[in-house]
Protein backbone atom coordinates (compact mmCIF):
# COMPACT_ATOMS: atom_id res chain seq x y z
CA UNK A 1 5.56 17.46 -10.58
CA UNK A 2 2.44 15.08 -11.58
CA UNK A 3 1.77 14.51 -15.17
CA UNK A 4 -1.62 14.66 -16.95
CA UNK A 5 -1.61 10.48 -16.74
CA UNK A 6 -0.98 10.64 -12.96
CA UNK A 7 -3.29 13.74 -12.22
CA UNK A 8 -5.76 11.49 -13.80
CA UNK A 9 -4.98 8.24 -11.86
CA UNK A 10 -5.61 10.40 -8.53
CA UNK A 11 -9.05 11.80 -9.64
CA UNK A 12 -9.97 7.48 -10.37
CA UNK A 13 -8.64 6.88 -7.44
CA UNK A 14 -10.52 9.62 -5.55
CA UNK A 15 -13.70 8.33 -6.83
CA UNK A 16 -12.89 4.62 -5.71
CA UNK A 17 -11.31 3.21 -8.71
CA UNK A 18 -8.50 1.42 -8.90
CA UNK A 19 -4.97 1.11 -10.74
CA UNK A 20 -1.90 -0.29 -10.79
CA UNK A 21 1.15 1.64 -9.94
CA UNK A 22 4.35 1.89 -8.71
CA UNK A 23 5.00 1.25 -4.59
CA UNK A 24 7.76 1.59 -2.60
CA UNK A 25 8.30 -2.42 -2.70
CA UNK A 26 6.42 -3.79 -6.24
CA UNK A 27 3.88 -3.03 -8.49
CA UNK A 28 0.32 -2.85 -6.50
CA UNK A 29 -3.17 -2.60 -6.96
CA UNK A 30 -4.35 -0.01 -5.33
CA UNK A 31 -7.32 1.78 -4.31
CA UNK A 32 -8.75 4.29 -1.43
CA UNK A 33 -8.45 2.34 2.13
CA UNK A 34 -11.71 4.47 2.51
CA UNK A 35 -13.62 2.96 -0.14
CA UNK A 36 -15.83 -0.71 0.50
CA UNK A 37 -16.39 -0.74 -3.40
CA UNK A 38 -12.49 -0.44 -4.50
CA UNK A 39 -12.03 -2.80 -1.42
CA UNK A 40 -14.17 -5.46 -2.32
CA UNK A 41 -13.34 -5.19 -6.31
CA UNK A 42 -9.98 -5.79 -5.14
CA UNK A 43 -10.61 -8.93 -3.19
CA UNK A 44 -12.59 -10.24 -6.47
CA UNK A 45 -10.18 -9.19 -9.13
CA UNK A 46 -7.26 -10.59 -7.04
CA UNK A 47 -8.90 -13.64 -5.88
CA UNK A 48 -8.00 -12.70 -2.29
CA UNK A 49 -8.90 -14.76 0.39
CA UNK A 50 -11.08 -12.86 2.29
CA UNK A 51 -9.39 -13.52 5.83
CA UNK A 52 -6.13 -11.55 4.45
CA UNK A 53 -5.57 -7.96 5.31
CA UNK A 54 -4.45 -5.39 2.87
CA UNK A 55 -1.81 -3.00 3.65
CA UNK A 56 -2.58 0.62 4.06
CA UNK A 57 -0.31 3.39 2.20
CA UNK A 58 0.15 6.44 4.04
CA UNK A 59 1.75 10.01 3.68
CA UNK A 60 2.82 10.67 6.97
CA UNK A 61 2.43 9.18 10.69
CA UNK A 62 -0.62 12.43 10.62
CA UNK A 63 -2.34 9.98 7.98
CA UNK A 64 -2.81 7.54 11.15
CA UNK A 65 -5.85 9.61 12.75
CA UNK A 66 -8.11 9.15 9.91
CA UNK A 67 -8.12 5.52 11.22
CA UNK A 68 -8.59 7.07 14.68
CA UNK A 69 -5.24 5.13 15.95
CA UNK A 70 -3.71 6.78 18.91
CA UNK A 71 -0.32 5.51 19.60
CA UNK A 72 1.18 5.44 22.98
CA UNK A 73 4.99 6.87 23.41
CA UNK A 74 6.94 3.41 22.23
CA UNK A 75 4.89 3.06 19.33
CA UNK A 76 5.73 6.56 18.07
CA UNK A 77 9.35 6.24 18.71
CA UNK A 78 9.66 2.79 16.85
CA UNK A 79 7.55 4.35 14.03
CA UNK A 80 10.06 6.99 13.63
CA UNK A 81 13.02 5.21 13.75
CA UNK A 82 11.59 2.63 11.28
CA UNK A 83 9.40 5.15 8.63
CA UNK A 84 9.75 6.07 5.89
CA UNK A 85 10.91 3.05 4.70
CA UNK A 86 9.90 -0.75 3.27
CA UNK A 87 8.47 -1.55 6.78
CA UNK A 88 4.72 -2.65 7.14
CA UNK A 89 3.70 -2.50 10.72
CA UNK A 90 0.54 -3.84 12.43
CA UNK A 91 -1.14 -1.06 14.56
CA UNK A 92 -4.61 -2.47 16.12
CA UNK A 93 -5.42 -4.92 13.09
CA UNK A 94 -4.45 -3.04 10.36
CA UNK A 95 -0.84 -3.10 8.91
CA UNK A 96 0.36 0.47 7.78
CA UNK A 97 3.43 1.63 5.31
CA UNK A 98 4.73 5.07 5.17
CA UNK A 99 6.88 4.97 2.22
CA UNK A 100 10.04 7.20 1.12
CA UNK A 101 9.56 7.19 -1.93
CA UNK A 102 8.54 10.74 -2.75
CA UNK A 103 6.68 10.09 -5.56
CA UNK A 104 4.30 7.83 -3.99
CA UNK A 105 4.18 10.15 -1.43
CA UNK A 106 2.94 12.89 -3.57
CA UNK A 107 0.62 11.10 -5.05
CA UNK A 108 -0.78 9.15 -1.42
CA UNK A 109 -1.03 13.22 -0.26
CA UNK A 110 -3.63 14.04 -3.20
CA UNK A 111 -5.67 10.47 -2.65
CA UNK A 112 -5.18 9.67 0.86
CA UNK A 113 -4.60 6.28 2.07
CA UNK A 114 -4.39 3.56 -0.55
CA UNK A 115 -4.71 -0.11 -0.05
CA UNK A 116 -1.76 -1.44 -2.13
CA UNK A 117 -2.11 -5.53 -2.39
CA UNK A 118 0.74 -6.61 -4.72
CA UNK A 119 -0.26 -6.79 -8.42
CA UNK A 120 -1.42 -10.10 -9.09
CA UNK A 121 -3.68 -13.15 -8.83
CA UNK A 122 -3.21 -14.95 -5.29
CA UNK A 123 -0.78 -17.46 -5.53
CA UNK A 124 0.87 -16.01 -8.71
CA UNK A 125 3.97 -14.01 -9.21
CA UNK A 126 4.11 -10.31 -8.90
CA UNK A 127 3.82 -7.93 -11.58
CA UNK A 128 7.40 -6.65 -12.09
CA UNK A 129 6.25 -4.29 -15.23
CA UNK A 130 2.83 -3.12 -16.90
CA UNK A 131 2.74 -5.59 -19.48
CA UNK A 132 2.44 -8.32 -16.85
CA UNK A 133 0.09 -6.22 -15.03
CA UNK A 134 -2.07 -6.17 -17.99
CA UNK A 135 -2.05 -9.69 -18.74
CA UNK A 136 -3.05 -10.43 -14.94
CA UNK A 137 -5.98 -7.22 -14.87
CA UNK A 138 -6.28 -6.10 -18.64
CA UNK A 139 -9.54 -3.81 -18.35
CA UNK A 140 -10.01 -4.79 -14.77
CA UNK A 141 -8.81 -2.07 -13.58
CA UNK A 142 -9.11 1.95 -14.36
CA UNK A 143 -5.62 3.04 -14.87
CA UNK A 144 -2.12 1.65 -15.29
CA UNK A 145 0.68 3.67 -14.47
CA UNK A 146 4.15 2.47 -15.41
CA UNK A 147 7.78 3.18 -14.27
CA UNK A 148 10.02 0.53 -15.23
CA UNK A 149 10.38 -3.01 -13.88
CA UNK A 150 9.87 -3.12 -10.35
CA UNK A 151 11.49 -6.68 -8.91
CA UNK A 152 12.07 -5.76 -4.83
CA UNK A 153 11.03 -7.45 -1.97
CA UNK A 154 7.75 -7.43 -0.09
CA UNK A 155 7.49 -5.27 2.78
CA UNK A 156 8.88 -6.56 6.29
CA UNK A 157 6.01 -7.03 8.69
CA UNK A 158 5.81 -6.18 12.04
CA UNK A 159 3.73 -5.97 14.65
CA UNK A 160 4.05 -3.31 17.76
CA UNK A 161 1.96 -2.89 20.96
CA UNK A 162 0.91 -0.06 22.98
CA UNK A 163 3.86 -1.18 24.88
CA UNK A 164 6.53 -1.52 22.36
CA UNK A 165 6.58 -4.97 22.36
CA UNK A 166 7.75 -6.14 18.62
CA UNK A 167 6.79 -9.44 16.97
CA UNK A 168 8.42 -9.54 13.36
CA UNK A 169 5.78 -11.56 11.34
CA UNK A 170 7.57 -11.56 7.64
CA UNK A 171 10.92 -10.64 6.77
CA UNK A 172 14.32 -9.20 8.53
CA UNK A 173 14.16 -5.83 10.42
CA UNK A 174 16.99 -4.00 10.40
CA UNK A 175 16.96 -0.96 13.19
């Protein structure tokens, strides 16, 4: 169940804000992956290089046709062996997460995608609490939503063809 603070954070988010919140991974920045404006206020507030991708959060492998992917066979049974879990994979330019953490989850089903950069500057260390968050963004951003400290790892990163060919781009991947 969703409290008032996090009912609130989806509305913002639903409108093209953005927050910070807890991922699956870290603390992130989020905002809707169908939204240019929270897109591009991302890239500024982060001080993203432009040519960098942000990963997409998504609720279920469904969430995939809003981006009009169609997967072939391989795809789909790599992607189910692999999600949920803290495994980013590359499907025709755009890298994709399907967390299991069910809050996230709940929440990604009431916004939709999110982009979820990491919360911080580029080339600083990631927010692993609000207070850091705050010092990076203060009013920069619309919402903070706090659970803890948050210290894990960045995603793996993957990348799968149509035919099922895997090319592990960051991390370990453990099948």
């Amino acid at each position: 169940m969703l409290n008032i603070k996090e009912k609130k954070a989806i509305e913002v988010l639903k409108k093209g804000g953005l927050g910070i919140m807890p991922t699956d991974t870290l603390y992130g920045l989020v905002g809707s992956a169908f939204s240019q404006i929270a897109i591009k206020r991302i890239y500024k507030i982060k001080n993203r290089d432009k040519k960098k991708k942000l990963i997409v959060l998504i609720s279920s492998l469904n969430d995939l046709e809003k981006f009009k992917i169609n997967l072939s066979e391989e795809q789909i049974k790599f992607l189910t062996k692999i999600w949920p879990g803290k495994v980013s994979v590359i499907l025709s330019g755009i890298a994709f997460r399907f967390p299991k953490n069910k809050y996230l989850i709940e929440i990604l089903k009431k916004t939709g995608p999110l982009v979820a950069p990491s919360a911080n500057p580029e080339g600083m260390k990631p927010a692993e609490n609000i207070i850091q968050a705050k010092k990076y963004f203060g009013k920069e951003v619309d919402f903070y939503l706090a659970k803890g400290t948050l210290c894990g790892d960045s995603s793996v990163l993957v990348k799968i063809d149509k035919y099922g060919n895997i090319e592990v781009l960051r991390g370990i991947l453990k099948q």
